[in-house]
C-alpha atoms as a PDB file:
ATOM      1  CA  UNK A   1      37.491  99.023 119.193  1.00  0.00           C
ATOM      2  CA  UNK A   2      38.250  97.582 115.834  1.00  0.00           C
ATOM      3  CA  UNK A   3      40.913  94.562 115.309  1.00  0.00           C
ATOM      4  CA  UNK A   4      42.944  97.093 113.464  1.00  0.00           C
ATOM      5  CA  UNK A   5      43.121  98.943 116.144  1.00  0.00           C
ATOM      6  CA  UNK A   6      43.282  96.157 119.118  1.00  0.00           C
ATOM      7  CA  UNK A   7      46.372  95.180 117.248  1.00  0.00           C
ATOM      8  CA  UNK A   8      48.071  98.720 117.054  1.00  0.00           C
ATOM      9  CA  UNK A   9      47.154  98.381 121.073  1.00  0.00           C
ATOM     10  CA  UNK A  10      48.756  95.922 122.071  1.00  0.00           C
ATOM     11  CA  UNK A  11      51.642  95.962 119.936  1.00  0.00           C
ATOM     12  CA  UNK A  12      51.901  99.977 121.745  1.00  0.00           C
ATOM     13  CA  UNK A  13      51.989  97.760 124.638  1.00  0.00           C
ATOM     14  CA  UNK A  14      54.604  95.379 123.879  1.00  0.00           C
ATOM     15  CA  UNK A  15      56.996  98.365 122.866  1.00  0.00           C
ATOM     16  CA  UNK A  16      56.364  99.599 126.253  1.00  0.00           C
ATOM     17  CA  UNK A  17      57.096  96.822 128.192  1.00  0.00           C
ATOM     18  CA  UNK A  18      60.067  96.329 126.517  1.00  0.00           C
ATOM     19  CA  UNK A  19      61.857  99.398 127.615  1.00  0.00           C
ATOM     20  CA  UNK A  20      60.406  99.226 131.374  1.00  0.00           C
ATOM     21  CA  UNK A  21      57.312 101.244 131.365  1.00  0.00           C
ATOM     22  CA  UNK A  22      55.403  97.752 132.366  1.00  0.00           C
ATOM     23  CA  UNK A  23      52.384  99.853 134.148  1.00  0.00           C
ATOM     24  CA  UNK A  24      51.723 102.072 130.759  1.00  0.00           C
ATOM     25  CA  UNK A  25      51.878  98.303 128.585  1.00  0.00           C
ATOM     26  CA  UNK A  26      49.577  97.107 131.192  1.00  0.00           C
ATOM     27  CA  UNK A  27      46.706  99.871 130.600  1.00  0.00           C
ATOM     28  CA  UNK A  28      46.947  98.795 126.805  1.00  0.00           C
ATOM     29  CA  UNK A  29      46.827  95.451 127.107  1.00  0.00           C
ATOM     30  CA  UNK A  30      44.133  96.247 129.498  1.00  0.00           C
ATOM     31  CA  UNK A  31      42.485  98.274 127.283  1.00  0.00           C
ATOM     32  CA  UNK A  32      42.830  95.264 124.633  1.00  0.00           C
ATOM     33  CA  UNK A  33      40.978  92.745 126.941  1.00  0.00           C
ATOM     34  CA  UNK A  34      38.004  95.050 127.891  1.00  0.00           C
ATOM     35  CA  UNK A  35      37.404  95.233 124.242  1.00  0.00           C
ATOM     36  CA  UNK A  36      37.514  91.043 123.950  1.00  0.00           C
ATOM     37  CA  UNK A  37      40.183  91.052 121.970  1.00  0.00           C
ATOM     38  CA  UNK A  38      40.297  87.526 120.489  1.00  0.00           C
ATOM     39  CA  UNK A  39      44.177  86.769 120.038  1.00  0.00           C
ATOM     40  CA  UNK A  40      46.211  85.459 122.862  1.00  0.00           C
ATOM     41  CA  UNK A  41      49.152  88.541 123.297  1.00  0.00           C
ATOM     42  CA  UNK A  42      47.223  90.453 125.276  1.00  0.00           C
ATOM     43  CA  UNK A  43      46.020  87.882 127.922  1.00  0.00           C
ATOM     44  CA  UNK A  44      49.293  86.309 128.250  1.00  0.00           C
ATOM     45  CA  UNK A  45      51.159  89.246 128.878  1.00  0.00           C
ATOM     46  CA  UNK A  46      48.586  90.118 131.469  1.00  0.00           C
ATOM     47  CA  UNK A  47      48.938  86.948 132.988  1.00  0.00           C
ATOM     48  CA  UNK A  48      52.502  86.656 133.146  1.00  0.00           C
ATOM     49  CA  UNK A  49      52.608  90.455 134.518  1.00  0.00           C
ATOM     50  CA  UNK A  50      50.071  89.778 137.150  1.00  0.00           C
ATOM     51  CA  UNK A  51      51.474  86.175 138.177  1.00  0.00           C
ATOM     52  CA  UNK A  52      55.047  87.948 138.810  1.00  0.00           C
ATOM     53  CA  UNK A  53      53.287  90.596 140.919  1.00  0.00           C
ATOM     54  CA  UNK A  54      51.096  87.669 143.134  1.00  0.00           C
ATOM     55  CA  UNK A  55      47.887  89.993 141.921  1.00  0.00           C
ATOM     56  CA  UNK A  56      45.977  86.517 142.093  1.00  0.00           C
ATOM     57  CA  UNK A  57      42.558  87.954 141.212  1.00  0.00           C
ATOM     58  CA  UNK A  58      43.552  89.787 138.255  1.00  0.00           C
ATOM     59  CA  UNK A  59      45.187  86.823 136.705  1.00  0.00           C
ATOM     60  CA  UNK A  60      42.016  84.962 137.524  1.00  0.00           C
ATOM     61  CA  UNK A  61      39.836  87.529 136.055  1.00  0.00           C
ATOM     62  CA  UNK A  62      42.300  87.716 132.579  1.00  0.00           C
ATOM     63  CA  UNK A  63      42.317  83.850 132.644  1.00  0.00           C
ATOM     64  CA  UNK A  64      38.624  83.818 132.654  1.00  0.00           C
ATOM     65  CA  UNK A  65      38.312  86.506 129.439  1.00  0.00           C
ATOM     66  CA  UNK A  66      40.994  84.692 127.557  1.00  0.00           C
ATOM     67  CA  UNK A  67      38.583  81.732 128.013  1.00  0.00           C
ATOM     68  CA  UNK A  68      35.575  83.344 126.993  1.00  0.00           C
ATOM     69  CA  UNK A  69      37.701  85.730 124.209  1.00  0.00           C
ATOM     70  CA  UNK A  70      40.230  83.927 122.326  1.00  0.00           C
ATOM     71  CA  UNK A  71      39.551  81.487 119.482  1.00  0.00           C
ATOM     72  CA  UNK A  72      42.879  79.291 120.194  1.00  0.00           C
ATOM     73  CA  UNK A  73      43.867  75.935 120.209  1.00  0.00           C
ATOM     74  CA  UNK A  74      42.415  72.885 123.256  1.00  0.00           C
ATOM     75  CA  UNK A  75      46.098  73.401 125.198  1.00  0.00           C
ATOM     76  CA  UNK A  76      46.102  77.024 125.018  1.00  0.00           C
ATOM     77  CA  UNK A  77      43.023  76.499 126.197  1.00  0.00           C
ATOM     78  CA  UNK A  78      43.992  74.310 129.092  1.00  0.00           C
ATOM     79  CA  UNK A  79      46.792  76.798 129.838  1.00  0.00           C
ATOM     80  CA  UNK A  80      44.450  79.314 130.538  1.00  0.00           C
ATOM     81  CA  UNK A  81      42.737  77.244 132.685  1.00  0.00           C
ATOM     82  CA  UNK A  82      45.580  76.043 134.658  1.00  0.00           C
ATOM     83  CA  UNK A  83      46.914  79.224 135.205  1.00  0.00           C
ATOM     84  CA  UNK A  84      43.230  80.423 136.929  1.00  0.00           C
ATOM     85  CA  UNK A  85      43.431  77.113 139.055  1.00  0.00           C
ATOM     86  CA  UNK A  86      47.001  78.027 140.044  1.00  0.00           C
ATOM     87  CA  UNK A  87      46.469  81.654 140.815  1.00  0.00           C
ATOM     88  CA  UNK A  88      43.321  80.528 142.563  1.00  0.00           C
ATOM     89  CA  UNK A  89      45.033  78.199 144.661  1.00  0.00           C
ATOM     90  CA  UNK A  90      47.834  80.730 145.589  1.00  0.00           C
ATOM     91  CA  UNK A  91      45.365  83.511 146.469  1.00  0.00           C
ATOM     92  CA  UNK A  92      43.573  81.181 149.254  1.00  0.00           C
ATOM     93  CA  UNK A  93      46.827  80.664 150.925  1.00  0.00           C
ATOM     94  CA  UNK A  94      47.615  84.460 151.280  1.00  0.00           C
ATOM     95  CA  UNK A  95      46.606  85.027 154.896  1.00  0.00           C
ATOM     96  CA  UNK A  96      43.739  87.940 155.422  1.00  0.00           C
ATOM     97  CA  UNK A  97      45.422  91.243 156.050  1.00  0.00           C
ATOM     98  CA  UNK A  98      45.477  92.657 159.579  1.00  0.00           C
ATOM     99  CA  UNK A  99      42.939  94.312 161.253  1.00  0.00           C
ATOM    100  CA  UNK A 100      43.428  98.133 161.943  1.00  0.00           C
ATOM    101  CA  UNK A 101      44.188  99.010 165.553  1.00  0.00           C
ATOM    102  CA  UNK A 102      42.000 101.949 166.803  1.00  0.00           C
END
């Protein structure tokens, strides 16, 4: 996908999640990441999304491609890294689901 394009994406995105269609935003932005998309929108939104929702391992995974993605600044940087650490953290104290009775 070109940056052109990735831009139009995510800013689709952004217009969604602003009038409540959060799932539809999240495909674009989505969409944005898969094509390493090297400007912070989409990964943030992402993150911020997934943190509200406790989805621990997506925000780890997002974290991780915003590390390896985005050309940004050492505490944007460290942000992204915190935010793996935290969600990281959170997901090990989530007890294992139970086991199905036969």
């Amino acid at each position: 996908m070109e940056s052109v394009e990735q831009v139009k994406t995510f800013l689709r995105g952004q217009n969604l999640e602003q009038v409540d269609r959060t799932d539809e935003a999240i495909e674009l932005y989505e969409t944005c990441v898969g094509a390493g998309f090297d400007a912070t929108g989409p990964y943030d939104r992402l993150i911020t999304i997934y943190s509200h929702r406790a989805q621990h391992g997506d925000v780890i995974r997002v974290a991780e491609l915003a590390l390896k993605n985005v050309q940004t600044y050492a505490d944007k940087k460290a942000f992204y890294e915190r935010m793996k650490s935290e969600a990281a953290k959170a997901a090990a104290k989530v007890p294992p689901a139970a086991k199905k009775r036969s």
